[in-house]
N, C-alpha and C. Protein backbone atom coordinates (compact mmCIF):
# COMPACT_ATOMS: atom_id res chain seq x y z
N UNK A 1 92.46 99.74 142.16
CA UNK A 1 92.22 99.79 140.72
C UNK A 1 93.08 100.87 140.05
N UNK A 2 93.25 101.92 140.63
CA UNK A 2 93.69 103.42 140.53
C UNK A 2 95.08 102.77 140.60
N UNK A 3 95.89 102.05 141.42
CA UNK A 3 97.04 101.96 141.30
C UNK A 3 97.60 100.66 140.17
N UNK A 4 96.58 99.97 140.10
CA UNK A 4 96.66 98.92 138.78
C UNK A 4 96.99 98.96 137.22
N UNK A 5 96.34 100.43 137.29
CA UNK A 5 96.06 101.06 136.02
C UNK A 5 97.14 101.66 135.51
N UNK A 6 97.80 102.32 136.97
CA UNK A 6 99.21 103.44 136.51
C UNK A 6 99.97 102.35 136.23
N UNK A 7 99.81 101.17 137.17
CA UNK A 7 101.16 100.53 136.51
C UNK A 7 101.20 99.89 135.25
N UNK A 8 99.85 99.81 135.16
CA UNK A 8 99.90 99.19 133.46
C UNK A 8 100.18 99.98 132.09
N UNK A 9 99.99 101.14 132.66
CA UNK A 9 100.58 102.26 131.81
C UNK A 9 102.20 102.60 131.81
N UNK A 10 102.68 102.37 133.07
CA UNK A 10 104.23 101.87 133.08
C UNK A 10 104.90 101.06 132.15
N UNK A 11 103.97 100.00 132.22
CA UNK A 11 104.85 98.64 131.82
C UNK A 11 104.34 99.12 130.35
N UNK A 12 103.32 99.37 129.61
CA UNK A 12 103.30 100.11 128.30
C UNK A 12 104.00 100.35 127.71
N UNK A 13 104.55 101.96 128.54
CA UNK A 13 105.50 102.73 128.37
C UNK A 13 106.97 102.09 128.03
N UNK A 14 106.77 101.25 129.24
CA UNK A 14 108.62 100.86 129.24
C UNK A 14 108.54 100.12 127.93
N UNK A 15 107.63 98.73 127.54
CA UNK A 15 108.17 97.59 126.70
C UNK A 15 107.54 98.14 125.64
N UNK A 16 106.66 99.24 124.93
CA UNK A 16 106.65 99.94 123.45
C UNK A 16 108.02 100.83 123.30
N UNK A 17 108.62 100.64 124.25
CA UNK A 17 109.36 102.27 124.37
C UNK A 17 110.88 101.36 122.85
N UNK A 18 111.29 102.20 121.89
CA UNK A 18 111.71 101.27 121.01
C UNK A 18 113.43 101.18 121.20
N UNK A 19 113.67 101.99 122.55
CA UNK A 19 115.10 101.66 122.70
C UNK A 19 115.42 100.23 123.61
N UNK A 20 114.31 100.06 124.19
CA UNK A 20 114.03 98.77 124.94
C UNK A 20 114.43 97.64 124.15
N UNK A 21 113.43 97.58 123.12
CA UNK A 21 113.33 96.90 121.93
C UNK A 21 114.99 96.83 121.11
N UNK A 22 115.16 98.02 121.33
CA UNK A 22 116.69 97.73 120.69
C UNK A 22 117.85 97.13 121.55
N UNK A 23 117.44 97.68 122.46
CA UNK A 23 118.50 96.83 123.68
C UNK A 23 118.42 95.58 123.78
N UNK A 24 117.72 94.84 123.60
CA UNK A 24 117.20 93.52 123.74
C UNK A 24 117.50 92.81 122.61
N UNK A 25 117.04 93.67 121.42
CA UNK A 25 117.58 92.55 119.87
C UNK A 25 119.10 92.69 119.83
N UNK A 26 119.83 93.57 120.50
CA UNK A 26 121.21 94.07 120.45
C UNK A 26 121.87 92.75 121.49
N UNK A 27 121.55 92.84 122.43
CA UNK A 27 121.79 91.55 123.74
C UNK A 27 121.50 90.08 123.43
N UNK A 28 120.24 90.15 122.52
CA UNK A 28 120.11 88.62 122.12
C UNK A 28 120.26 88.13 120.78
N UNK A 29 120.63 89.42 119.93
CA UNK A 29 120.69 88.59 118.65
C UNK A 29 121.91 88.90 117.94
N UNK A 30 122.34 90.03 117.75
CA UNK A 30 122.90 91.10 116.93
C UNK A 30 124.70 90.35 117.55
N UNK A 31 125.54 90.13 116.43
CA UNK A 31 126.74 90.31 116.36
C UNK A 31 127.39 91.38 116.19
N UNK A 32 129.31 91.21 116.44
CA UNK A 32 129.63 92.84 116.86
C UNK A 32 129.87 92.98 115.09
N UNK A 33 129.15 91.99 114.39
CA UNK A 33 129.70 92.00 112.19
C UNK A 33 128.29 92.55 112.42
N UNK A 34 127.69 92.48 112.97
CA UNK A 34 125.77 93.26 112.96
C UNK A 34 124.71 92.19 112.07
N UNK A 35 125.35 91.13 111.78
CA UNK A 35 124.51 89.49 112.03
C UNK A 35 123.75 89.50 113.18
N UNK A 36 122.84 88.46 112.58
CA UNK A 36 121.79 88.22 114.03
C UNK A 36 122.02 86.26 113.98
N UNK A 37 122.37 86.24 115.07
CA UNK A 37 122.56 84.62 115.73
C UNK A 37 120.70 84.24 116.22
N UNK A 38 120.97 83.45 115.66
CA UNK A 38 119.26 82.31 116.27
C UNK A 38 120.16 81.00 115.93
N UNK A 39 119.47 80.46 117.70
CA UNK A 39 120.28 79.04 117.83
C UNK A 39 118.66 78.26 118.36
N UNK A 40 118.62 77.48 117.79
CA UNK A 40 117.43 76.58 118.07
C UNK A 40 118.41 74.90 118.44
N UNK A 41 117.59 74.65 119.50
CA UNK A 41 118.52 73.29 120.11
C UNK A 41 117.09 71.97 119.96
N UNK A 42 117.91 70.87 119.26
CA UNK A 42 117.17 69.82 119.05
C UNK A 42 118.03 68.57 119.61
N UNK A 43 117.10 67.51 120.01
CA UNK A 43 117.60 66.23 120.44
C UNK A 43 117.79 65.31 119.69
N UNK A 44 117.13 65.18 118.74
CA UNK A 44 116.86 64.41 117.40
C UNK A 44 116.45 65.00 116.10
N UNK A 45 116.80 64.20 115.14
CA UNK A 45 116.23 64.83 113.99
C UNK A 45 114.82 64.62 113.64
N UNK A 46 114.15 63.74 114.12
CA UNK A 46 112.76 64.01 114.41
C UNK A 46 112.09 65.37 114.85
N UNK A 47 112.83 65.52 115.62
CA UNK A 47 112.36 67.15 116.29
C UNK A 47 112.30 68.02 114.66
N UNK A 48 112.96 68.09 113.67
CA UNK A 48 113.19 68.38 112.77
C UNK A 48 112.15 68.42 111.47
N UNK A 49 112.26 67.22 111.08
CA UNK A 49 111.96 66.65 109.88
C UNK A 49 110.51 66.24 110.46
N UNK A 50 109.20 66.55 109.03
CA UNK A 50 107.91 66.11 109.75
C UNK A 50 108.25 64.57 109.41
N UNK A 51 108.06 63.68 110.13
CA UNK A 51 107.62 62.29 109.73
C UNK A 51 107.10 61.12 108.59
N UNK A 52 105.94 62.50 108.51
CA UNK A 52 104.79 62.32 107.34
C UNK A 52 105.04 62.39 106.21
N UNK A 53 106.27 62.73 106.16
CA UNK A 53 106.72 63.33 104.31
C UNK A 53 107.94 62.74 103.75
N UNK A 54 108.33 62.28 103.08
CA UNK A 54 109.18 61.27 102.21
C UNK A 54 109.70 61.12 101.20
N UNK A 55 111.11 60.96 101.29
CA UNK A 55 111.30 60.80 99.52
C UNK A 55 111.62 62.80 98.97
N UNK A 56 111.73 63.06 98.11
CA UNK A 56 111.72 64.21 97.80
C UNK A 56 110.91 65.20 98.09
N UNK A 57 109.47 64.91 98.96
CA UNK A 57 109.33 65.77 99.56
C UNK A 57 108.43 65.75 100.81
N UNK A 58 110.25 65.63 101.33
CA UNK A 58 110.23 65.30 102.73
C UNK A 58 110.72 66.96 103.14
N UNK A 59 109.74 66.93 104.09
CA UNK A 59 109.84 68.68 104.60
C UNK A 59 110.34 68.92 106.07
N UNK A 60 109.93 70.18 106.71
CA UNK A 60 110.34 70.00 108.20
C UNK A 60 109.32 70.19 108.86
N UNK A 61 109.32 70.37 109.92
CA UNK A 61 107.90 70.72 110.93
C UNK A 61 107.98 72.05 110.87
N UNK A 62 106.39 72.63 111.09
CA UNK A 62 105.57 73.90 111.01
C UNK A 62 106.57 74.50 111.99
N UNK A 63 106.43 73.65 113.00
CA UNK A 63 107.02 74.54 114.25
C UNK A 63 108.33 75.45 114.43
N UNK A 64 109.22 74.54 113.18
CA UNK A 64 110.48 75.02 112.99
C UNK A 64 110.49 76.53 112.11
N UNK A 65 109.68 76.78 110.83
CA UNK A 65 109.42 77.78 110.43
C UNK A 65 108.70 79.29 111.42
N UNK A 66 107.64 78.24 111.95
CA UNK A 66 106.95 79.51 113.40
C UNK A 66 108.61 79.83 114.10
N UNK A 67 109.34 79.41 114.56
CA UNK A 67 109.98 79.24 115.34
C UNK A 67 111.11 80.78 114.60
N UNK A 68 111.56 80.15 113.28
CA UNK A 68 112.15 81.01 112.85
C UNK A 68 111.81 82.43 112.55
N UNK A 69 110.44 82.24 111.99
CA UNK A 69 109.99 84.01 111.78
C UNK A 69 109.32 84.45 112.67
N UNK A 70 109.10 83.82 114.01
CA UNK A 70 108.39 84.64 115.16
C UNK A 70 110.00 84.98 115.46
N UNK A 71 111.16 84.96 115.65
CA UNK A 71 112.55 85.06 116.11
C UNK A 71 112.99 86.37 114.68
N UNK A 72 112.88 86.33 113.43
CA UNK A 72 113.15 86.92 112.67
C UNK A 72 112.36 88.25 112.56
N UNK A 73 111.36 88.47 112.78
CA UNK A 73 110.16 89.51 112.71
C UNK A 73 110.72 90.27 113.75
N UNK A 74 111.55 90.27 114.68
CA UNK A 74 111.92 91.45 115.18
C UNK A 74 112.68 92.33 114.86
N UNK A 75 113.23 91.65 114.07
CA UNK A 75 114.98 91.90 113.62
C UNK A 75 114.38 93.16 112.15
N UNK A 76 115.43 93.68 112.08
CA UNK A 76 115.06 95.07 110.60
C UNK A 76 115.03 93.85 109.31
N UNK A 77 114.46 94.14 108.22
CA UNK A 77 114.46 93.22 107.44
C UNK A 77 116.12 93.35 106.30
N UNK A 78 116.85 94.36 107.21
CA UNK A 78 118.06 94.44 106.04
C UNK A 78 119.27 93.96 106.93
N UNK A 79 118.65 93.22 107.94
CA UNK A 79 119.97 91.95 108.89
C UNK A 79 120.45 90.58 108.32
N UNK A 80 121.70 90.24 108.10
CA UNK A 80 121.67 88.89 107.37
C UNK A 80 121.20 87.78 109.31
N UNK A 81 120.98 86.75 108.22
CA UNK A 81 120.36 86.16 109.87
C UNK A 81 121.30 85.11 109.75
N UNK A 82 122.07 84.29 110.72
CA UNK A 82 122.70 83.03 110.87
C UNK A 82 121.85 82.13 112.07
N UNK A 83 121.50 81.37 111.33
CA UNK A 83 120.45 79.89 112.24
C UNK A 83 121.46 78.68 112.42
N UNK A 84 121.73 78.56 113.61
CA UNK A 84 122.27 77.25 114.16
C UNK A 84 121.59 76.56 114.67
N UNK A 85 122.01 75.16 114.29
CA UNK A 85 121.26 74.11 115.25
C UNK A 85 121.94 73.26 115.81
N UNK A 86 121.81 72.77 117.25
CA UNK A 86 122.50 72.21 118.20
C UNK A 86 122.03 71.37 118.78
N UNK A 87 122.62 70.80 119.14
CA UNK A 87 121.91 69.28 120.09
C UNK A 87 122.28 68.08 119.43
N UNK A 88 122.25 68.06 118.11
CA UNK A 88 122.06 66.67 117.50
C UNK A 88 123.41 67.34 116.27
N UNK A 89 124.08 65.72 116.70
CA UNK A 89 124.84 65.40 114.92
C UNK A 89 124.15 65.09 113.58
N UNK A 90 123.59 65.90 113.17
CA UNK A 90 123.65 65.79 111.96
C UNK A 90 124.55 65.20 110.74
N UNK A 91 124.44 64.00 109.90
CA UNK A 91 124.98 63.86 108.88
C UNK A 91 124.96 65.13 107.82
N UNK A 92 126.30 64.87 107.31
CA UNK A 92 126.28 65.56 105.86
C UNK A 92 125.48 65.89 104.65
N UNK A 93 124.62 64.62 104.37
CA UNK A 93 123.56 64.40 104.05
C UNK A 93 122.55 65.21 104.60
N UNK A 94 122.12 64.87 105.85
CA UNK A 94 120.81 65.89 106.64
C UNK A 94 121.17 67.04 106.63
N UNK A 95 122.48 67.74 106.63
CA UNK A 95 122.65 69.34 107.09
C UNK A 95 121.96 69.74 105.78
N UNK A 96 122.79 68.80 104.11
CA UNK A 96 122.18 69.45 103.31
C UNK A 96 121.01 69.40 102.62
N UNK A 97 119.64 68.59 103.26
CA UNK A 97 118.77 68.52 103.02
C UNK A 97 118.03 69.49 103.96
N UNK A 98 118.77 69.80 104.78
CA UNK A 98 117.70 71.04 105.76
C UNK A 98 118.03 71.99 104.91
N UNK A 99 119.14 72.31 104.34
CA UNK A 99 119.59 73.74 104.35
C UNK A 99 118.80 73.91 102.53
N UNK A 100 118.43 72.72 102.04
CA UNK A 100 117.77 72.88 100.76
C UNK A 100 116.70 73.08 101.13
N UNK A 101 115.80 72.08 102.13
CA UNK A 101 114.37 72.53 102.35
C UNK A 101 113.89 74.01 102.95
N UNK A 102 114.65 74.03 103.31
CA UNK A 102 114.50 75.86 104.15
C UNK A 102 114.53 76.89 102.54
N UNK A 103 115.70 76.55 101.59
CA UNK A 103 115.66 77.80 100.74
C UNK A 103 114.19 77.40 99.93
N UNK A 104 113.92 75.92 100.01
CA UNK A 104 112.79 75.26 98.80
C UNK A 104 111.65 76.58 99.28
N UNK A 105 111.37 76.27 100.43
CA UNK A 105 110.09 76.61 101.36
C UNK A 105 110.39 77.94 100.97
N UNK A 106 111.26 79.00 101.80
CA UNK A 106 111.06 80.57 101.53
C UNK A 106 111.03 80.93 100.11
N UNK A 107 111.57 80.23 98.69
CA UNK A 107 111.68 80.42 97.62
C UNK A 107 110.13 80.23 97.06
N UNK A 108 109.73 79.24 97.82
CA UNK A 108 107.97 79.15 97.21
C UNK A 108 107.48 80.47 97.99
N UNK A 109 107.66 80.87 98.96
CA UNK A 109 106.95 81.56 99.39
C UNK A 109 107.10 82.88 99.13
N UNK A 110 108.85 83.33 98.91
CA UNK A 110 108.76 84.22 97.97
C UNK A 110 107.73 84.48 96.74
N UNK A 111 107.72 83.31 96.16
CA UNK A 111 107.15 83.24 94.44
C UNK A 111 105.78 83.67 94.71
N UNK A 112 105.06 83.50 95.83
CA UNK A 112 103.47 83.70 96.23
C UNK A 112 103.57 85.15 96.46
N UNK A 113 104.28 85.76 97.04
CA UNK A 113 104.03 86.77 98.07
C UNK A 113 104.26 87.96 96.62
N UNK A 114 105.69 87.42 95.94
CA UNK A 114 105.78 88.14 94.33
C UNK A 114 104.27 88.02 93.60
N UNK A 115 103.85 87.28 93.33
CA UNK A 115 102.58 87.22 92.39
C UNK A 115 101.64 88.54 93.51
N UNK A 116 101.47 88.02 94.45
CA UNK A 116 100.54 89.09 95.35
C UNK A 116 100.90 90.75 94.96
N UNK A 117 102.14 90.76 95.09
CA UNK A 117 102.68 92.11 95.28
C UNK A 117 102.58 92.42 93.46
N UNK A 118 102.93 91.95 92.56
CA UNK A 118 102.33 92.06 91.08
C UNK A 118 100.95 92.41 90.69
N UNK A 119 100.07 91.71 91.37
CA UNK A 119 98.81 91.63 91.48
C UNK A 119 98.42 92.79 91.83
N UNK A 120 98.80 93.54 92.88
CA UNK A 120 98.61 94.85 93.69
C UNK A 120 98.94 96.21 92.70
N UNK A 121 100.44 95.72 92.48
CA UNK A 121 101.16 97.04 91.22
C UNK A 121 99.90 97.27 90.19
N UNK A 122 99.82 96.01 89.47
CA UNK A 122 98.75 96.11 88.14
C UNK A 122 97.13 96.93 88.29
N UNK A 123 97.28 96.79 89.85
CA UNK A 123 95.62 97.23 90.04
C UNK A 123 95.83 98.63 90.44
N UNK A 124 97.09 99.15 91.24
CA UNK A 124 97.31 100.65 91.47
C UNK A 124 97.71 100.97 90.13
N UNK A 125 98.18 100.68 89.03
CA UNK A 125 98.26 101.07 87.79
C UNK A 125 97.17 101.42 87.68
N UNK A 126 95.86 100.29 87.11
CA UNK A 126 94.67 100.30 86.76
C UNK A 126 94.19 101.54 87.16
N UNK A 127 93.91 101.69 88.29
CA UNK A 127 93.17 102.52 89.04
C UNK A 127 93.42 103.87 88.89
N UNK A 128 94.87 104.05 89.08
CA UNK A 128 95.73 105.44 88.88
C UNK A 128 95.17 105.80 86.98
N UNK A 129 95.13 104.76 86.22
CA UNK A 129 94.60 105.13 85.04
C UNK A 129 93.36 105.30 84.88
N UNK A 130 92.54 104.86 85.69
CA UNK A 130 90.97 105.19 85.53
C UNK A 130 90.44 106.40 86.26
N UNK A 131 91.14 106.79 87.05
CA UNK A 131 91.35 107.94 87.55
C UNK A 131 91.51 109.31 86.67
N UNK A 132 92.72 108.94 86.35
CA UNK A 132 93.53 110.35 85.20
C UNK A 132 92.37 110.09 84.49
N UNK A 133 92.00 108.88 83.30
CA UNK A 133 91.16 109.12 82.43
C UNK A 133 89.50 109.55 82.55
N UNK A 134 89.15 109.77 83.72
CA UNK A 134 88.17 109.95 84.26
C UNK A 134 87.95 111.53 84.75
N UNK A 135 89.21 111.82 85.02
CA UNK A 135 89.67 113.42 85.23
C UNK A 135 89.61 114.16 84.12
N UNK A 136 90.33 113.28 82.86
CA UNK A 136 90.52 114.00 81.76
C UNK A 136 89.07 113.93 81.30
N UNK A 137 87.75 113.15 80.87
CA UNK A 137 87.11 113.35 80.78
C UNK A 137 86.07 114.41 81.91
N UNK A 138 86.00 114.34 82.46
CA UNK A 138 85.15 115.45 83.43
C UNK A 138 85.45 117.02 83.21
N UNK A 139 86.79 117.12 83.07
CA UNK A 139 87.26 118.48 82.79
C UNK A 139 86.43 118.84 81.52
N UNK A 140 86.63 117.93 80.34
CA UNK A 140 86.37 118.21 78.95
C UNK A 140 84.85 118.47 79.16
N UNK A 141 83.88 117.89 79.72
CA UNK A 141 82.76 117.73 79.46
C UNK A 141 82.08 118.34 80.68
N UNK A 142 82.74 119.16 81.55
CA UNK A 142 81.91 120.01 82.72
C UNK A 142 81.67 121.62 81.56
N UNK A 143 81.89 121.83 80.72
CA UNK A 143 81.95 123.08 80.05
C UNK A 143 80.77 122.59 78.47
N UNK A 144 80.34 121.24 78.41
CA UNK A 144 79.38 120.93 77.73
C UNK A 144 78.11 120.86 78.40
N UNK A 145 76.84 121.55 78.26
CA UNK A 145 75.72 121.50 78.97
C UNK A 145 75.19 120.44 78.65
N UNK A 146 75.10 119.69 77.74
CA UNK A 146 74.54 118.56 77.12
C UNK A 146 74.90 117.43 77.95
N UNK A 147 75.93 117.45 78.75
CA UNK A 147 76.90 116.19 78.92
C UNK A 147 76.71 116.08 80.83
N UNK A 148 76.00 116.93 81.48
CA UNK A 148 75.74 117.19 82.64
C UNK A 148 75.98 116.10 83.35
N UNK A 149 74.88 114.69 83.12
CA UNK A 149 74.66 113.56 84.14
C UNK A 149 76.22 113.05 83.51
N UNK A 150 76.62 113.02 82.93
CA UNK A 150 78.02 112.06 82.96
C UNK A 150 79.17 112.97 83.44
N UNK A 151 78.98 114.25 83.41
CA UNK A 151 80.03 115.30 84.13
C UNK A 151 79.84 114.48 85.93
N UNK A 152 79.05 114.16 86.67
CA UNK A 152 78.61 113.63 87.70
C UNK A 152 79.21 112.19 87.87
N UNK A 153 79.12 111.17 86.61
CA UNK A 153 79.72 110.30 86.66
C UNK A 153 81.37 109.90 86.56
N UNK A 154 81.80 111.01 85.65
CA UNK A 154 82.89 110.80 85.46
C UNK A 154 83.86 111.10 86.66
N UNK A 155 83.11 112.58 87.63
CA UNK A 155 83.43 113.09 88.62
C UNK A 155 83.79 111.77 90.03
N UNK A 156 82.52 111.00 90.26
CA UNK A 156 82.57 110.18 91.16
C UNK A 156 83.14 108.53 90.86
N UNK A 157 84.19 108.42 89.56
CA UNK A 157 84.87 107.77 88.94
C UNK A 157 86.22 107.83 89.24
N UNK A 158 86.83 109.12 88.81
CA UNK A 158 87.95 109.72 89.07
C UNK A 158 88.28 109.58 90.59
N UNK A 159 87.45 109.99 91.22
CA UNK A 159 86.94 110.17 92.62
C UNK A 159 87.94 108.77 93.41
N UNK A 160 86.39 108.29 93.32
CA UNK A 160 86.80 106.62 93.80
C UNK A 160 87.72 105.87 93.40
N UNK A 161 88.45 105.92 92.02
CA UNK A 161 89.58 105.28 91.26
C UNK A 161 91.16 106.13 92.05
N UNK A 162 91.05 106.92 92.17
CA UNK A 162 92.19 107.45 92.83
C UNK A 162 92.32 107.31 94.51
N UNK A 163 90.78 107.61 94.84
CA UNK A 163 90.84 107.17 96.59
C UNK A 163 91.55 105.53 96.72
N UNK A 164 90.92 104.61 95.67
CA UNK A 164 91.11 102.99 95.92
C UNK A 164 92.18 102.98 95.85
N UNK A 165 93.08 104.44 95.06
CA UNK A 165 94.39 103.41 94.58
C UNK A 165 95.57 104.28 95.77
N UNK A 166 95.56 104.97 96.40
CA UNK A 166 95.73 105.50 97.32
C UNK A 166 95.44 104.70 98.99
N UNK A 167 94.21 104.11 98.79
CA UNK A 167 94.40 103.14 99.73
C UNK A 167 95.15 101.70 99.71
N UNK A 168 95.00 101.63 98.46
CA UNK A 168 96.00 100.14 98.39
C UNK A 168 97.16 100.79 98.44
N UNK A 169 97.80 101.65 98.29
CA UNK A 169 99.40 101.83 98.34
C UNK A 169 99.75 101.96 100.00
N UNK A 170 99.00 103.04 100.48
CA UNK A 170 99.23 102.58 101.66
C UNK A 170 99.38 101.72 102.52
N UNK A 171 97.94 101.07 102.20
CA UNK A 171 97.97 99.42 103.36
C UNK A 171 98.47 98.35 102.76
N UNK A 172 97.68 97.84 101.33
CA UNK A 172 97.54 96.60 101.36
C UNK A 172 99.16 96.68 100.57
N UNK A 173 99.75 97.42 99.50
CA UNK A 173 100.87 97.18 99.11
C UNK A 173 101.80 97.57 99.65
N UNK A 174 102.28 98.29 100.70
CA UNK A 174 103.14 98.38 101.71
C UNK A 174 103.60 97.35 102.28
N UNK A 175 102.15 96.53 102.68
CA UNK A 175 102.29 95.52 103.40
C UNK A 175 103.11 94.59 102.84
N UNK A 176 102.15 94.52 101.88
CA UNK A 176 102.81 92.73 100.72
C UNK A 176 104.52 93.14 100.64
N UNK A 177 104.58 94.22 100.42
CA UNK A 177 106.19 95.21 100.00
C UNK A 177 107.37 94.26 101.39
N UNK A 178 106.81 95.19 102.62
CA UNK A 178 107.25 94.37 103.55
C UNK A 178 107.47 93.14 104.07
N UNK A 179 106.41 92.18 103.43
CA UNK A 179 106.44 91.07 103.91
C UNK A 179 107.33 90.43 102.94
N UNK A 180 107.41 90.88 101.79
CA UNK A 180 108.12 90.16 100.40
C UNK A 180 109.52 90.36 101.20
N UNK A 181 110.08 91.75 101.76
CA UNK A 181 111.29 91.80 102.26
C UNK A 181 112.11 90.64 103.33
N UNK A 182 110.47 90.04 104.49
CA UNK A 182 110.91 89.35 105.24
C UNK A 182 111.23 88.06 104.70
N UNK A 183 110.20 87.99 104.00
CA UNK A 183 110.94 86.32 103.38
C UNK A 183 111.60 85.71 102.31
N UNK A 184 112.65 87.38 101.65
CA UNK A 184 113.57 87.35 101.23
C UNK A 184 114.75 87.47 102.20
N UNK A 185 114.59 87.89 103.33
CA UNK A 185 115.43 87.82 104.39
C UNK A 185 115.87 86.64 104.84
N UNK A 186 114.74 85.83 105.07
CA UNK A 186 114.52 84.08 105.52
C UNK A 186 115.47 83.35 104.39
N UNK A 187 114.86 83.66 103.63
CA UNK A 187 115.57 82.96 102.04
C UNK A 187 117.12 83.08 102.00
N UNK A 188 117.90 84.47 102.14
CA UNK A 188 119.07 84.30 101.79
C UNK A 188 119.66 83.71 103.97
N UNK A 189 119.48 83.28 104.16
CA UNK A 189 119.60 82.89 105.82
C UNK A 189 120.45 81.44 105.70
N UNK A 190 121.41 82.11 106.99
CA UNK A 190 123.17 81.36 106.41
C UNK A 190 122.41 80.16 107.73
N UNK A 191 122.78 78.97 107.60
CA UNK A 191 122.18 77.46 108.28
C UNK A 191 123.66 77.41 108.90
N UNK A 192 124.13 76.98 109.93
CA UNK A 192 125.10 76.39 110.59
C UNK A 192 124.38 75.30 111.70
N UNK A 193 125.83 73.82 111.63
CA UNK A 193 125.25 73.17 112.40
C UNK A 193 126.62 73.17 113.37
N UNK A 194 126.18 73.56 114.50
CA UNK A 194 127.77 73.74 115.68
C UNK A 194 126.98 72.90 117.10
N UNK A 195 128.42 72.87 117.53
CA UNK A 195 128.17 71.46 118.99
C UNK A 195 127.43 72.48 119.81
N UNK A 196 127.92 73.52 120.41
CA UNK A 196 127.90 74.52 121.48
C UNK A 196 127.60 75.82 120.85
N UNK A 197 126.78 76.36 121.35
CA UNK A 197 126.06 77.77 121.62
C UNK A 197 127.42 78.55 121.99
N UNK A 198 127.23 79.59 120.87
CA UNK A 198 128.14 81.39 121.58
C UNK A 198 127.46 81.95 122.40
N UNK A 199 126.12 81.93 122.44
CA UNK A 199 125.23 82.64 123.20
C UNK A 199 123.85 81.68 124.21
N UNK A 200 123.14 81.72 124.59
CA UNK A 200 122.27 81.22 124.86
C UNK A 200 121.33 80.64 123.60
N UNK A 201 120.94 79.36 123.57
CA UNK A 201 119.61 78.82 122.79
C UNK A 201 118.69 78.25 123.18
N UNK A 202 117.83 78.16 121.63
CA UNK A 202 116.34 77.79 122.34
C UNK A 202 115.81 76.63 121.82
N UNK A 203 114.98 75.97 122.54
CA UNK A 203 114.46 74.75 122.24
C UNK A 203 113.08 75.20 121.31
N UNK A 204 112.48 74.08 120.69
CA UNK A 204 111.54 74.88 119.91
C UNK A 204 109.92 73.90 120.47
């Protein structure tokens, strides 16, 4: 058990360790222009395109998006990314209906992730203002004896309005911040369709 343990603390060590991590996105993704290559290999355009969808909006499979941002999420979000796909001839036609549905998709999803991250600003505004104005009242009215129980309220106003907005900057709008970055990353993402792999690819 005793020797199970050390090694699991090894293997920890080694694969959190973040030069690992860099060695590896450097070996499998990273060009010597400092592009990142993702080659996904298909047999058909079925593999592609969901089935189910038609006409103008005809989309691709889930799997192809998982595919791309489980592959992209490693990468810094200020890498341009180049996605090839291989295996199958593509018409002229299909290259440029993938390469529209891909910007359609990250462009909606931009537009969501923007409203979120708007949504967030307006409320750390809010808050940051109910705060100050809650400060500014308490000050004024801790030196009025009359005004005691709301010196208490205004106190645990200020209080909580500045803690909330302090916690959303940290977590929740950091986050949205970051994530808006990744799938503006996805979004501007150069599509190539080539016979043969520079590097190794992957099936999805």
């Amino acid at each position: 058990m005793d020797d199970f343990n050390r090694k699991m603390k090894e293997k920890i060590k080694q694969y959190s360790n973040e030069q690992y991590l860099d060695g590896y996105i450097k070996s499998e993704f990273l060009t010597e222009d400092g592009d990142a290559d993702i080659f996904l290999k298909v047999e058909d355009k079925y593999d592609i395109f969901d089935y189910r969808t038609v006409g103008d909006q005809t989309d691709l499979l889930i799997d192809i998006y998982e595919f791309i941002e489980e592959k992209t999420e490693m990468l810094g979000n200020h890498v341009p990314i180049n996605l090839h796909f291989l295996g199958y001839e593509f018409t002229p036609h299909e290259q440029g209906m993938i390469r529209h549905i891909l910007k359609e998709h990250y462009a909606i999803e931009l537009y969501k992730i923007q409203q979120k991250y708007t949504k967030y600003k307006q409320k750390i505004i809010g808050l940051i203002c109910v705060g100050l104005l809650s400060f500014f009242l308490y000050t004024v009215l801790y030196f009025l004896k009359d005004f005691n129980y709301l010196v208490q309220v205004f106190a645990f106003l200020f209080t909580f309005s500045l803690w909330e907005a302090m916690d959303c900057i940290i977590y929740s709008f950091s986050e949205v911040k970051e994530e808006r970055e990744a799938i503006t990353q996805n979004l501007l993402m150069n599509v190539d369709f080539d016979e043969e792999a520079k590097k190794g690819s992957s099936d999805i």
